[in-house]
C-alpha atoms as a PDB file:
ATOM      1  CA  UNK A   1     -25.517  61.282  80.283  1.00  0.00           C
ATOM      2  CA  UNK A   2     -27.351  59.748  83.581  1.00  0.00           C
ATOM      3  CA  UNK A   3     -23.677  57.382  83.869  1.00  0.00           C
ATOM      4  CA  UNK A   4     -21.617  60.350  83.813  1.00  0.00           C
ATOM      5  CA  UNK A   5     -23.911  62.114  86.072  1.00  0.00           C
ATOM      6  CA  UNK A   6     -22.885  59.337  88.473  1.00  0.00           C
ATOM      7  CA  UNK A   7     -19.463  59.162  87.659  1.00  0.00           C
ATOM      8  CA  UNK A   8     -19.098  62.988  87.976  1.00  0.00           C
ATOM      9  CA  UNK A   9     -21.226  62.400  91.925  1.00  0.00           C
ATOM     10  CA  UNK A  10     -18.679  59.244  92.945  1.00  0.00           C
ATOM     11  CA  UNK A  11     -15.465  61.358  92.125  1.00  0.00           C
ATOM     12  CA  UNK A  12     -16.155  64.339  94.391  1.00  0.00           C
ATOM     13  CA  UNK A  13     -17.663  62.185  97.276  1.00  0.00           C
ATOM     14  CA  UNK A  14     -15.192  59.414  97.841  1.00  0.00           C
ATOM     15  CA  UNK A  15     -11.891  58.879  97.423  1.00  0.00           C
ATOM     16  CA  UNK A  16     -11.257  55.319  97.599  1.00  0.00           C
ATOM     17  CA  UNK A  17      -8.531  54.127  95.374  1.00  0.00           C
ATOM     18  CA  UNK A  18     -10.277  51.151  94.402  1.00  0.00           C
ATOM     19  CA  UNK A  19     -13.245  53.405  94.008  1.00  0.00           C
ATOM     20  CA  UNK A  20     -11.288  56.050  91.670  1.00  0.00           C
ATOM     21  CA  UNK A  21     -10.641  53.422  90.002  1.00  0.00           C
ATOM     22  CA  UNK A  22     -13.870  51.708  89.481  1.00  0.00           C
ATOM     23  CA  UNK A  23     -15.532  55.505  88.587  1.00  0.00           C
ATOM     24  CA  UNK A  24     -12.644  55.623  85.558  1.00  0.00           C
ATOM     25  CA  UNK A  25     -13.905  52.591  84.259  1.00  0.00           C
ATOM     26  CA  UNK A  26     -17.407  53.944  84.124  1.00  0.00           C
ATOM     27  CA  UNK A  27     -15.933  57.005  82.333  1.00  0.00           C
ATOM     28  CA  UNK A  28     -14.610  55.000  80.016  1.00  0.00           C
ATOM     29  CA  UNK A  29     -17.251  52.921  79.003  1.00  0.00           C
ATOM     30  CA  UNK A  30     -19.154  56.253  79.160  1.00  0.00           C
ATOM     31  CA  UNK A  31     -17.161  58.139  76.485  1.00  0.00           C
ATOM     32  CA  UNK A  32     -16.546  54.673  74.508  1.00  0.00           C
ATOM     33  CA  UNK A  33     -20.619  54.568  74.315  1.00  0.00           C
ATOM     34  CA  UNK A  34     -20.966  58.154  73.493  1.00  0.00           C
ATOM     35  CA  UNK A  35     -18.413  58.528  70.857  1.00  0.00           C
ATOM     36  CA  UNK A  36     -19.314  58.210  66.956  1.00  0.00           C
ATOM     37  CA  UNK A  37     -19.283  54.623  67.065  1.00  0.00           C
ATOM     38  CA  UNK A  38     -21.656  54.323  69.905  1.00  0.00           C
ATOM     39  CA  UNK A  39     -23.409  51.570  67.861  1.00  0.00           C
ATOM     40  CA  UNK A  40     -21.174  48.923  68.279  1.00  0.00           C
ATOM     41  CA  UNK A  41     -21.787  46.390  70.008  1.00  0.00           C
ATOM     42  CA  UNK A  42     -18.117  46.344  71.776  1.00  0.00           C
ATOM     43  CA  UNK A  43     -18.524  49.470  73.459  1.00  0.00           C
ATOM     44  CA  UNK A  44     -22.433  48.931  74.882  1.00  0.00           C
ATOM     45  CA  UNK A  45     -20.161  45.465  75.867  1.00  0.00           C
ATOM     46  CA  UNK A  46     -17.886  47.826  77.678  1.00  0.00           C
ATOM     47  CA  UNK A  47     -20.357  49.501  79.133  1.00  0.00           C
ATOM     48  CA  UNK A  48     -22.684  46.904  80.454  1.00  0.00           C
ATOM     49  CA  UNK A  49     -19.298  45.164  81.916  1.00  0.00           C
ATOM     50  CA  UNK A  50     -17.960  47.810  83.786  1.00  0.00           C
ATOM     51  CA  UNK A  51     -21.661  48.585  85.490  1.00  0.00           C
ATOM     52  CA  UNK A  52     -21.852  44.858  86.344  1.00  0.00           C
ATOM     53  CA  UNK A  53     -18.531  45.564  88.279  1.00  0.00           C
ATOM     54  CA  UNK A  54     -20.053  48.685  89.934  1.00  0.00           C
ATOM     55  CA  UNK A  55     -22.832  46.682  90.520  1.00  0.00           C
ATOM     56  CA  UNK A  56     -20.917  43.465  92.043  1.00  0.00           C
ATOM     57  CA  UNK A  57     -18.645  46.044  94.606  1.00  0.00           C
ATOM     58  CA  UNK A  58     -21.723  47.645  95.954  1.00  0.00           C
ATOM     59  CA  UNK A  59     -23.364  44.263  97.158  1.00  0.00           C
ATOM     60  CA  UNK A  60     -20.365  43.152  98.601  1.00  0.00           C
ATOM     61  CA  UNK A  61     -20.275  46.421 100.188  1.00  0.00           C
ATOM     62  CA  UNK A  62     -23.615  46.400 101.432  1.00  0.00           C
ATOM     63  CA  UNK A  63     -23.469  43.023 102.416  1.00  0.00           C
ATOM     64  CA  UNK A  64     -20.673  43.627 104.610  1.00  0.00           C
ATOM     65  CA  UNK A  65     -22.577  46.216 106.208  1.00  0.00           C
ATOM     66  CA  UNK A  66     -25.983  45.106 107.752  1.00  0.00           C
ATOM     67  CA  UNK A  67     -27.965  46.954 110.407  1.00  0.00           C
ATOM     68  CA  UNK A  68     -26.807  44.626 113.133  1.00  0.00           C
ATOM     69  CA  UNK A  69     -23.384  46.085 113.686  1.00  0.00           C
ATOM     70  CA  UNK A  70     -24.480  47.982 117.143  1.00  0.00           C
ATOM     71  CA  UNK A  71     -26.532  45.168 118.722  1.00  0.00           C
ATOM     72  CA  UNK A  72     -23.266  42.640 117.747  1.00  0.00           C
ATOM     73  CA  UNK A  73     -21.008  44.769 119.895  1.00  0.00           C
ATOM     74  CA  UNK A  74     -23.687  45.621 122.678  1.00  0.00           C
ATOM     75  CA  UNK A  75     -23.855  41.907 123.130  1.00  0.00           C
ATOM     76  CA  UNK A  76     -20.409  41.009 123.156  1.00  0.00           C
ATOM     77  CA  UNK A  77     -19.582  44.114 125.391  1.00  0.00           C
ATOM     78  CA  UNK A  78     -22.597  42.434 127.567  1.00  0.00           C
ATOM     79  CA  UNK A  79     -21.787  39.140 127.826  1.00  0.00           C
ATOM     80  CA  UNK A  80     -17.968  40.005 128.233  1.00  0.00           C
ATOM     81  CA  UNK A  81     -19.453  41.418 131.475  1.00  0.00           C
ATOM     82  CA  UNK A  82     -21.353  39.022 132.717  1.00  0.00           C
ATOM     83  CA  UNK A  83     -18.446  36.431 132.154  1.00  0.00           C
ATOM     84  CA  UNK A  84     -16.413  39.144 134.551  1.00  0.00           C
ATOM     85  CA  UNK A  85     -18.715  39.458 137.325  1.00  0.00           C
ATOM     86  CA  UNK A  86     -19.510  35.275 136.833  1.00  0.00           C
ATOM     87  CA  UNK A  87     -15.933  34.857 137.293  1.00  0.00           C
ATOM     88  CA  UNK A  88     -15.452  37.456 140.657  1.00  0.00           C
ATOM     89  CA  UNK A  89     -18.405  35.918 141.967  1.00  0.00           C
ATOM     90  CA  UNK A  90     -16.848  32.464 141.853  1.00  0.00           C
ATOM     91  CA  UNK A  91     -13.561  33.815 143.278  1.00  0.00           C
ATOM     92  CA  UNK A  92     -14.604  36.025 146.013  1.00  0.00           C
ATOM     93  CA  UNK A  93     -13.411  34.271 149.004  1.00  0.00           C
ATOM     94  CA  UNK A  94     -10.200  34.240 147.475  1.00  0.00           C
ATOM     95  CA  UNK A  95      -7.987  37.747 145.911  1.00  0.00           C
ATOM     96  CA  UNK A  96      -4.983  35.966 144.199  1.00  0.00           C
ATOM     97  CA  UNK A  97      -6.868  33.150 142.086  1.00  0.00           C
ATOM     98  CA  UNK A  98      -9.666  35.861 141.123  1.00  0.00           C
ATOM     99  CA  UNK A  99      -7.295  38.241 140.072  1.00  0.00           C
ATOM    100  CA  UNK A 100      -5.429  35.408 138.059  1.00  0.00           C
ATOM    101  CA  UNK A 101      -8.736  34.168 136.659  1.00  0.00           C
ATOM    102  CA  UNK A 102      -9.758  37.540 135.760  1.00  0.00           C
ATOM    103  CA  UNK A 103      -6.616  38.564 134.383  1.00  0.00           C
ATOM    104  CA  UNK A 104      -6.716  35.887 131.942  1.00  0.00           C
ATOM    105  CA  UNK A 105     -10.485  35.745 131.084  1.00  0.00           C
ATOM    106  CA  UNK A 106     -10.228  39.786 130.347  1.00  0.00           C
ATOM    107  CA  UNK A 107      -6.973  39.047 127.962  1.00  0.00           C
ATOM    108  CA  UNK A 108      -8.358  36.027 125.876  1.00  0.00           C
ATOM    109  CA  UNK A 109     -11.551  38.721 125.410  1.00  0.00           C
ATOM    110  CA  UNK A 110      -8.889  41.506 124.483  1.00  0.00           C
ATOM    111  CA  UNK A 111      -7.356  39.256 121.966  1.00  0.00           C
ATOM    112  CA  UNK A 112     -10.787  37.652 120.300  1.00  0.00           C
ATOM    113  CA  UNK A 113     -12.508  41.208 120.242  1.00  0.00           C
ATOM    114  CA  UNK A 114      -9.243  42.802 118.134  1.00  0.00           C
ATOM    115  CA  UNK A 115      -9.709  40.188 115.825  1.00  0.00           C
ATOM    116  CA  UNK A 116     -13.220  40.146 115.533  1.00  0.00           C
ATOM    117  CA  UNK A 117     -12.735  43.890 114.848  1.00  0.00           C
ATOM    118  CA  UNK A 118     -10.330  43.712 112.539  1.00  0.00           C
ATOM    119  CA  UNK A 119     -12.009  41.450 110.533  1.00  0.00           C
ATOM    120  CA  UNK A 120     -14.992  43.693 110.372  1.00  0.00           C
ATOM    121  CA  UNK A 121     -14.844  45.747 107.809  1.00  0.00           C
ATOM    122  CA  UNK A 122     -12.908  43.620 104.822  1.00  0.00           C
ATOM    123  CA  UNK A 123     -13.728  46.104 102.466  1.00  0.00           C
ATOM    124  CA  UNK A 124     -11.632  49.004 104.617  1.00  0.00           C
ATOM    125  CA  UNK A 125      -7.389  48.960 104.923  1.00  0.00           C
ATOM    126  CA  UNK A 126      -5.505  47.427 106.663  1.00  0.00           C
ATOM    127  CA  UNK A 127      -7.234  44.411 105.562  1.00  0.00           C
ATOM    128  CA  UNK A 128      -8.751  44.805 102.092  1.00  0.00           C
ATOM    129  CA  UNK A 129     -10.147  43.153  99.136  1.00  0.00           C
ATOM    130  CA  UNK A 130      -7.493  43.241  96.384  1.00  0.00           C
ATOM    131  CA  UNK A 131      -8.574  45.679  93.451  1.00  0.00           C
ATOM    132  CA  UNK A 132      -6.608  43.641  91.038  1.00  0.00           C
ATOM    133  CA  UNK A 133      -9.502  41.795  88.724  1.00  0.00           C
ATOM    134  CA  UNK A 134     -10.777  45.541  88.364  1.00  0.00           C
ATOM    135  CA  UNK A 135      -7.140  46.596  87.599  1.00  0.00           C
ATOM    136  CA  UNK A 136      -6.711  44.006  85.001  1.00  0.00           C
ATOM    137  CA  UNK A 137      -9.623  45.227  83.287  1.00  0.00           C
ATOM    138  CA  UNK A 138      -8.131  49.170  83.644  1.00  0.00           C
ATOM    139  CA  UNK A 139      -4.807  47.738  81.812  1.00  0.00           C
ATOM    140  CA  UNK A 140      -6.906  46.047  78.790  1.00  0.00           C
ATOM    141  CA  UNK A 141      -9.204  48.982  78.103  1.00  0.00           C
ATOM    142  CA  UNK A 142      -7.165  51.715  76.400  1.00  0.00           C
ATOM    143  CA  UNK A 143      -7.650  54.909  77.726  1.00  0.00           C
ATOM    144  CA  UNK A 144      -8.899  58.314  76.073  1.00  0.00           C
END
C-alpha cells in the first residue's frame, strides 16, 4: 500500500520520461507483490529490484545536486571579473591591444562557462543519462 502511495505521489508531480518510467516499474512490482501469489519469492524479487533502481536514480540525482551550485557560479562570475579589470589595468596606456586582450579573454570565458553549464545538470536534456538499463528491465517484466 505505502509503494503505491508513492507511486500514485511521483505520477502527478513529475513528468520525466525516465521518471514515468521508473514509477511503472514500481507499479508493477507493486501489483506483482499484491496479487494472490504475493508469496513468491519472484515477485518480493521484483519488488526489491525495482526499489533498488528507484533508490540508485535518486543518489545520482542528489549527488548531482549539492548545495554549492550558487557559490560555484558567484565565484566564477567573480573571478571572471577580476581577470577583466586585471587585464584593462595592464592595458590602459594602450586602447587597441586592451580591447584585443579583452576581447579574447571575455570569449575563451564565454566558451568555458557554456560548457561548464551544459555539463551541469547530466541528469536534465539536452544532455542526459540514457534510460535504457531501466528500459531493458520494462521490456522483460510483462505488464498487467
Amino acid at each position: 500500500m505505502c509503494v503505491r502511495h508513492h507511486i500514485g505521489i511521483g505520477v502527478r508531480l513529475r513528468r520525466n520520461p525516465h521518471e514515468i518510467a521508473q514509477d511503472r516499474l514500481l507499479q508493477i512490482a507493486a501489483r506483482a507483490q499484491s496479487g494472490k501469489e504475493s508469496s513468491s519469492g519472484l515477485n518480493r524479487l521484483l519488488l526489491d529490484f525495482a526499489l533498488k533502481i528507484s533508490d540508485a536514480r535518486a543518489q545520482r540525482l542528489k549527488m548531482s545536486a549539492h548545495s554549492a551550485e550558487n557559490l560555484k557560479w558567484i565565484s566564477v562570475l567573480f573571478l571572471t571579473f577580476v581577470g577583466q579589470v586585471s587585464i584593462a589595468a595592464v592595458h590602459l596606456d594602450r586602447a587597441r591591444p586592451q580591447i584585443a586582450a579583452l576581447t579574447m579573454f571575455t570569449s575563451a570565458v564565454v566558451v568555458v562557462i557554456a560548457l561548464i553549464a551544459s555539463y551541469d545538470l547530466p541528469f536534465t536534456p539536452p544532455l542526459t543519462v540514457s534510460p535504457a538499463p531501466i528500459a531493458r528491465v520494462l521490456s522483460i517484466v510483462p505488464e498487467g
